[in-house]
Protein backbone atom coordinates (compact mmCIF):
# COMPACT_ATOMS: atom_id res chain seq x y z
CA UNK A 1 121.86 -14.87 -67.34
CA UNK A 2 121.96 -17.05 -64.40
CA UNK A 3 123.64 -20.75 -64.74
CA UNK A 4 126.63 -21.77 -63.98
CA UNK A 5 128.94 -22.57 -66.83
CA UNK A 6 132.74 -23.78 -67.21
CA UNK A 7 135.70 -21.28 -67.65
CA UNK A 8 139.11 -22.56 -69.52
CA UNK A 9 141.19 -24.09 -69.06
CA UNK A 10 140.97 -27.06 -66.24
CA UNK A 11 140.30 -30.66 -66.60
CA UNK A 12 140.53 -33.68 -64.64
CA UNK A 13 138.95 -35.18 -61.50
CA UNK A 14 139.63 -33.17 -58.62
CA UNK A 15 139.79 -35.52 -55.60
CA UNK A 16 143.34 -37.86 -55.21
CA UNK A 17 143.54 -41.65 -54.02
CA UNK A 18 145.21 -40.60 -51.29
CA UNK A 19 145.43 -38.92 -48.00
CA UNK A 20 147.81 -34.93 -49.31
CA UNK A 21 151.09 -34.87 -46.82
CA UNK A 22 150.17 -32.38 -43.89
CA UNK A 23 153.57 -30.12 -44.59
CA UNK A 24 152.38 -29.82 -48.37
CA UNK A 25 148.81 -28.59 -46.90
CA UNK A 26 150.85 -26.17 -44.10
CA UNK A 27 152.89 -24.65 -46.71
CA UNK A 28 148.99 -23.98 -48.97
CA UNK A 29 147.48 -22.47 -45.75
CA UNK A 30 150.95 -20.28 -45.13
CA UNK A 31 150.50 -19.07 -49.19
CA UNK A 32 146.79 -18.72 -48.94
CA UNK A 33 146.76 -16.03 -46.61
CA UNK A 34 148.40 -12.95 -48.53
CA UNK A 35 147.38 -14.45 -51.97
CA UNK A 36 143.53 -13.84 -51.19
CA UNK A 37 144.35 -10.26 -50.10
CA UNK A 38 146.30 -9.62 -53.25
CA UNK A 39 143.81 -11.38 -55.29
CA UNK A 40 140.97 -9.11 -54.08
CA UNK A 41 143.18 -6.33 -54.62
CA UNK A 42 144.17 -6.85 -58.70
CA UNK A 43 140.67 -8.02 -59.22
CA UNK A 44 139.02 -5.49 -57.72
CA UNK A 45 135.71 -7.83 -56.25
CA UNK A 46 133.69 -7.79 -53.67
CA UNK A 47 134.81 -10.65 -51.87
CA UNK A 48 137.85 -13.11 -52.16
CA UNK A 49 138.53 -16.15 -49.91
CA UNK A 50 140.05 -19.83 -50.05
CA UNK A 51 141.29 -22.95 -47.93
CA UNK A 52 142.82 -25.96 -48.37
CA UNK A 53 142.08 -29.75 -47.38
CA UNK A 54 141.53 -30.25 -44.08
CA UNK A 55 143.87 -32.26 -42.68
CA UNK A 56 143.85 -36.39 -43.14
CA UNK A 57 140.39 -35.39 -45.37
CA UNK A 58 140.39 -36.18 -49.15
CA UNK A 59 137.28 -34.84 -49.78
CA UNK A 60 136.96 -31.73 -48.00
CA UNK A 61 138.40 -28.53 -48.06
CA UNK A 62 138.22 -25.78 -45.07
CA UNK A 63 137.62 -21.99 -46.07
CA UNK A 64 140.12 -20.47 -43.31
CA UNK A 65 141.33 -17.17 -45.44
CA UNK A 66 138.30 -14.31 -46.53
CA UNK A 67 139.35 -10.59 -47.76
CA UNK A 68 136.51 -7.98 -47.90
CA UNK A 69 134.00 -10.55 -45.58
CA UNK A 70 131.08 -8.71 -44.36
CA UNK A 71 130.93 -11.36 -41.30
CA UNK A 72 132.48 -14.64 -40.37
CA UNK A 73 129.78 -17.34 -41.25
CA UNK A 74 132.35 -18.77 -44.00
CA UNK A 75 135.04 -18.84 -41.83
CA UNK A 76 136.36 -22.78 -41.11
CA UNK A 77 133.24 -23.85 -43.33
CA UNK A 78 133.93 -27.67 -44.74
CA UNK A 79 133.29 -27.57 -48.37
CA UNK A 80 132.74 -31.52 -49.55
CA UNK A 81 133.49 -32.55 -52.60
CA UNK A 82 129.98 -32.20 -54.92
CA UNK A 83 128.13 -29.56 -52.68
CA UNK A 84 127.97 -26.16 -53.28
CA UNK A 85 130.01 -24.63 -56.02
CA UNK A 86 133.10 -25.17 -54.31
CA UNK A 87 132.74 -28.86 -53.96
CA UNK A 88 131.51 -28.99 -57.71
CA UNK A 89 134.80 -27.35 -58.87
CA UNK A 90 136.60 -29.57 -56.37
CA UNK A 91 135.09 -33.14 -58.13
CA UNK A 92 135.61 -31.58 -61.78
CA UNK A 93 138.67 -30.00 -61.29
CA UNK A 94 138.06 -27.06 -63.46
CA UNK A 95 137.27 -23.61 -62.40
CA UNK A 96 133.02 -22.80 -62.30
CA UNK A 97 131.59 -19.52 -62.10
CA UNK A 98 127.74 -18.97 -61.21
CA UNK A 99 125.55 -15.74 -61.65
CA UNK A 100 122.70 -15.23 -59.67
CA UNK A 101 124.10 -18.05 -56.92
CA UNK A 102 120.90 -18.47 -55.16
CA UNK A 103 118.59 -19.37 -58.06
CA UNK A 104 121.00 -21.65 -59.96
CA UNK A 105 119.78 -25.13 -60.13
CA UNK A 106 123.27 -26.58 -61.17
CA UNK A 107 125.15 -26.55 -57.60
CA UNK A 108 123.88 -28.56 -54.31
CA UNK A 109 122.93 -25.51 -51.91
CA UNK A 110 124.32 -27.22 -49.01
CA UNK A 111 125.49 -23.81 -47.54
CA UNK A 112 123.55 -20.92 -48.09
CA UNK A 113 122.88 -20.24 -44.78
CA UNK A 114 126.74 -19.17 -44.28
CA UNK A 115 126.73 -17.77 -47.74
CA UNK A 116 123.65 -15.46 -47.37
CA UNK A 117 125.07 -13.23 -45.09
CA UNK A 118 127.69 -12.19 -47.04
CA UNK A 119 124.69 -11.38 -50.01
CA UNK A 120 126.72 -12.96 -53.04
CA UNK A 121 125.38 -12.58 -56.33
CA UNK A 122 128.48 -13.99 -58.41
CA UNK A 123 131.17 -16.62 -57.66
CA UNK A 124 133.96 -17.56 -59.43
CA UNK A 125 135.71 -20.66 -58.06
CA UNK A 126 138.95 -21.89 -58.96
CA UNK A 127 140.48 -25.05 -57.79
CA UNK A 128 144.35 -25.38 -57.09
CA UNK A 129 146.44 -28.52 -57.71
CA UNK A 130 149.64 -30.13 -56.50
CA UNK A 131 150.34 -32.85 -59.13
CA UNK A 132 146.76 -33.71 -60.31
CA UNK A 133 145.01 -33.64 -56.96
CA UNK A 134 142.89 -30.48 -55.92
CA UNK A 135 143.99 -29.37 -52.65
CA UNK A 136 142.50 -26.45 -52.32
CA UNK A 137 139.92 -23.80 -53.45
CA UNK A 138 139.88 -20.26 -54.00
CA UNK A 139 136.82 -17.99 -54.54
CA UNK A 140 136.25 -14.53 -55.77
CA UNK A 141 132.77 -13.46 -55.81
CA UNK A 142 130.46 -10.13 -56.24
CA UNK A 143 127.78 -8.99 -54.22
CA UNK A 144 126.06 -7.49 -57.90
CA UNK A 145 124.75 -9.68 -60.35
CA UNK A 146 127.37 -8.45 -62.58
CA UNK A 147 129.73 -10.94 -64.95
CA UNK A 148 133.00 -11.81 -64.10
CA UNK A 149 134.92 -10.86 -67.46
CA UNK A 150 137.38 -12.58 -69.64
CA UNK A 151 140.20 -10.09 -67.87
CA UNK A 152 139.60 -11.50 -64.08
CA UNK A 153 138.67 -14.55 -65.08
CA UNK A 154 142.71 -14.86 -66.79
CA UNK A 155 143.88 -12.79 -63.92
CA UNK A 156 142.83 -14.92 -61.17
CA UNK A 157 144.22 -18.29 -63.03
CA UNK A 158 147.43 -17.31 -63.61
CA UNK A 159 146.84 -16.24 -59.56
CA UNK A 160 146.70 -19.54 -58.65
CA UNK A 161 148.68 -21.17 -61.24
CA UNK A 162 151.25 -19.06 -59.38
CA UNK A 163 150.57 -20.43 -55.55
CA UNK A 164 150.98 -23.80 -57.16
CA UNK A 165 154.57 -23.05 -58.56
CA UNK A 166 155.28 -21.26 -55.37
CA UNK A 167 153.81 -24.68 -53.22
CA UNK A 168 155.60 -26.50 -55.62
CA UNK A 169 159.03 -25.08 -54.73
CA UNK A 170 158.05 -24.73 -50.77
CA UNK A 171 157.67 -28.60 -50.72
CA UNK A 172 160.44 -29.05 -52.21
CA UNK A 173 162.71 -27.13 -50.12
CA UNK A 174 161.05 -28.40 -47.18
CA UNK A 175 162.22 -31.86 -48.63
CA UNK A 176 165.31 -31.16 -49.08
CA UNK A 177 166.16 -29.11 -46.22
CA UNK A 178 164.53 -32.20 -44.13
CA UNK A 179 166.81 -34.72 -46.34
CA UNK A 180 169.66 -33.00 -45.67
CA UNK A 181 168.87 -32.44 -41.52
CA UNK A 182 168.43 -35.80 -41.87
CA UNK A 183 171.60 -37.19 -43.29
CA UNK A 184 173.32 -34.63 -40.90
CA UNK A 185 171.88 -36.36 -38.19
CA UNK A 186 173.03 -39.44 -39.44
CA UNK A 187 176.29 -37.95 -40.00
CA UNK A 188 176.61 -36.65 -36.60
CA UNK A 189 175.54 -40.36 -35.05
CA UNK A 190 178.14 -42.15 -36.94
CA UNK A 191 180.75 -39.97 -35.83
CA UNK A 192 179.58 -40.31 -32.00
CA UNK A 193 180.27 -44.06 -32.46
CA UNK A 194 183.49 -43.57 -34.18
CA UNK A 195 184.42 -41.69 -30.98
CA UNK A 196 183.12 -43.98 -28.29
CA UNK A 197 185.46 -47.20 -30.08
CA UNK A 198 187.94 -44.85 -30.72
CA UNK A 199 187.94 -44.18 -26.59
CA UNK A 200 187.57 -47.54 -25.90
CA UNK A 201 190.65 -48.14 -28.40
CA UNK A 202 192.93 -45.43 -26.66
CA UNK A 203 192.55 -47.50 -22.97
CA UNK A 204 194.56 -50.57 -24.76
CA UNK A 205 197.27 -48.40 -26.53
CA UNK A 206 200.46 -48.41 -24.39
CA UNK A 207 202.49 -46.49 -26.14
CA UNK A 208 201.68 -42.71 -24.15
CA UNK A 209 202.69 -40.84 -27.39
CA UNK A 210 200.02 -42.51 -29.43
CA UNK A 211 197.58 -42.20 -26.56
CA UNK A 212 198.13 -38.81 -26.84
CA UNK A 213 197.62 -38.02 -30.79
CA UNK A 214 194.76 -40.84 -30.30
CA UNK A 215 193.17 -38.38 -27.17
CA UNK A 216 193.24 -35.11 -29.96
CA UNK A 217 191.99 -37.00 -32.58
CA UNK A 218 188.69 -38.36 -29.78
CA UNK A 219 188.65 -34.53 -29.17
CA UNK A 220 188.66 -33.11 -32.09
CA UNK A 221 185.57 -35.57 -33.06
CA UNK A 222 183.88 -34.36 -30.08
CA UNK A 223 183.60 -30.79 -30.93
CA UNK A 224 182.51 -31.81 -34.24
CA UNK A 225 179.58 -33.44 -32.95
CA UNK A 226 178.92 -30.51 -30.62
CA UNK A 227 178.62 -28.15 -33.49
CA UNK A 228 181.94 -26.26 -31.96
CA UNK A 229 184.93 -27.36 -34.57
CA UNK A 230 186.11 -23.62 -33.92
CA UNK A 231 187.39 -24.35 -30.10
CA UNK A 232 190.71 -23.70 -29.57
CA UNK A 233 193.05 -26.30 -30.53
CA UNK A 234 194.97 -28.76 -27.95
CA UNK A 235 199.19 -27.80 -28.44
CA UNK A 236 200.48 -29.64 -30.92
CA UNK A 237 202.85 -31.73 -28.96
CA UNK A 238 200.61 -31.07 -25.61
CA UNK A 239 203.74 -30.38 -23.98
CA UNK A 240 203.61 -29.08 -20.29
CA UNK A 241 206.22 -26.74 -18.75
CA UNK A 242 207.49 -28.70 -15.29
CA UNK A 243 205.85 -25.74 -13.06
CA UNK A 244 202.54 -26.77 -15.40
CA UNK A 245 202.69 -30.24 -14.15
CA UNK A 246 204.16 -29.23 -10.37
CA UNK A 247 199.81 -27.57 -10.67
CA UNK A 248 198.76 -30.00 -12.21
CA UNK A 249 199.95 -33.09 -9.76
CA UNK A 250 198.69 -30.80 -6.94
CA UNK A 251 195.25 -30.15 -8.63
CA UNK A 252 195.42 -34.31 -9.20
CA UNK A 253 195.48 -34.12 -5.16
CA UNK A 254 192.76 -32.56 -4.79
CA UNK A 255 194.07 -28.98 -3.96
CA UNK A 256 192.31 -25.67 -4.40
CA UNK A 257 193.86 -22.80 -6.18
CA UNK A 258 194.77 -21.42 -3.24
CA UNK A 259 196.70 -23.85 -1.82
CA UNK A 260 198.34 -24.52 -4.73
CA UNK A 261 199.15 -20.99 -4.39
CA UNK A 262 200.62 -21.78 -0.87
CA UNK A 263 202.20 -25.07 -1.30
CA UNK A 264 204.34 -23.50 -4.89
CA UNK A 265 204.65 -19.80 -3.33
CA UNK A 266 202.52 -18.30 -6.43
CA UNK A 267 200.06 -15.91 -6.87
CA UNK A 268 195.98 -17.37 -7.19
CA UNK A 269 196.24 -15.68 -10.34
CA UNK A 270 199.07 -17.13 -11.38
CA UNK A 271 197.98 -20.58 -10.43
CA UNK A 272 194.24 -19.67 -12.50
CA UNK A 273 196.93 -18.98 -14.99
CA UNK A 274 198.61 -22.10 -15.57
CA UNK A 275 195.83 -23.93 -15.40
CA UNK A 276 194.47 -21.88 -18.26
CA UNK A 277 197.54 -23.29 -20.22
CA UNK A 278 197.19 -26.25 -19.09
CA UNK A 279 193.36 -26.75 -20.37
CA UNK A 280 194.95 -24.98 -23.59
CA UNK A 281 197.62 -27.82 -24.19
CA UNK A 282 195.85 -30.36 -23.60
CA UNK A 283 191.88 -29.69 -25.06
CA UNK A 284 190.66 -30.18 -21.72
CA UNK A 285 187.18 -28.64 -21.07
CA UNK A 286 187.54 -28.44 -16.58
CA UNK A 287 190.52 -29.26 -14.64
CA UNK A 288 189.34 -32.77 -13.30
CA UNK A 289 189.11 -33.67 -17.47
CA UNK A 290 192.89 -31.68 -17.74
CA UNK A 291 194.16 -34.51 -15.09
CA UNK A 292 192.31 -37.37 -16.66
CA UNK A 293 193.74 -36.28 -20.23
CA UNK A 294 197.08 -35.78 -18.53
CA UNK A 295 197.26 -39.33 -16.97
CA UNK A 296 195.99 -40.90 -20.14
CA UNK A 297 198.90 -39.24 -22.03
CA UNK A 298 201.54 -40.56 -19.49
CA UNK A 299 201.77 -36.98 -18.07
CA UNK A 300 201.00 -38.29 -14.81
CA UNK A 301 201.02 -41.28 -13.38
């Protein structure tokens, strides 16, 4: 019998006071896509499709997912709130169906030119919440004037009472994952600045001993930062053998490996050698930062 009637349970307005957080909406289209192909498919209908708000709208929602379309005239349709079936479930906030959807008198046919293609005969909408605001729709629908029974009319709420647990739980670990990037960040800032004063500290220590731990410490806090606290280790005592700093006062010069090589009567590998070591000992990243470390420490004058 043609009419459109209400189908339990559902209640409450449908449209919020204010503007639905774009990531909650992103996370609703990301569900929405497999959940009207699986809806379709345990339903068995025609036709299933579904959108959420459109984005910075309150009272509109955007039909971007279809399953078993026969063309594409509902695709990105803007369903407002009080037109069309869709926008009647969306102000109520309780799932509608309608039998024989062209004749009905009780829906607004703002958009049966893009429905008539697709020759529906019965609609079932259902609307989906976050909280109490409808932020999206879905649809299943029947191209026979055939009711939708008691079985898919259960079937296809406990559906979407399911993509609002999962959008529940998305949101949230979008929040949290965000929260804690955040305080990471913070994290991450605050040790920067402990570095820099700590630096700044080191240049009015006299004591070369203490400039030293102080210089492993600033280290140390650097790789942190950098996301690299596995890097090697600076020696514990940052010692340097005396034909390590005979390189390393050359290097200071200026010299190239090779005549390093010539001035000490060693090998280019040996020289590429020590000042492996070297680097090693003292947590130096290039050998221009091995002399500055070294001369900080009292190494070198």
């Amino acid at each position: 019998m043609p009419g459109t009637y209400p189908v339990p349970p559902g209640g409450g307005r449908g449209a919020g006071p204010a503007t639905v957080p774009g990531d909650l909406l992103a996370e609703l289209d990301r569900l929405l896509a497999p959940s009207v192909r699986s809806l379709r498919h345990s339903c068995a209908v025609d036709l299933t499709f579904g959108g959420s708000l459109a984005p910075g709208s309150r009272d509109a929602i955007t039909i971007r997912h279809l399953d078993g379309h026969l063309g594409h005239t509902l695709r990105d349709l803007h369903v407002r709130a009080g037109y069309g079936l869709g926008g009647k479930v969306f102000s109520m906030g309780r799932p509608l169906v309608v039998r024989d959807y062209f004749n009905t008198a009780h829906i607004v046919h703002a958009y049966d030119r893009a429905v008539a293609p697709e020759r529906i005969e019965t609609v079932f909408a259902v609307p989906i919440r976050a909280g109490e605001t409808v932020v999206g729709l879905l649809y299943l629908a029947q191209r026979d004037d055939v009711a939708i029974g008691d079985r898919i009319v259960a079937r296809a709420v406990e559906h979407t009472r399911r993509i609002e647990r999962d959008l529940a739980v998305g949101v949230e670990v979008r929040r949290r994952t965000a929260a804690y990037d955040e305080a990471a960040t913070r994290d991450h800032r605050a040790v920067a600045d402990a570095r820099r004063d700590l630096d700044e500290a080191i240049s009015l220590v006299g004591d070369p001993q203490a400039r030293r731990r102080l210089r492993e410490v600033s280290q140390r806090l650097h790789r942190i930062t950098a996301g690299d606290d596995s890097a090697p280790q600076p020696a514990a005592d940052g010692v340097l053998s005396a034909r390590e700093l005979d390189v390393l006062q050359l290097v200071a010069t200026g010299a190239a490996n090779g005549d390093i090589a010539a001035e000490l009567g060693l090998r280019p590998n040996t020289v590429k050698a020590y000042l492996r070591s070297i680097a090693r000992k003292l947590g130096a990243t290039n050998r221009t930062h091995a002399v500055s470390l070294a001369r900080e420490s009292g190494l070198l004058p």
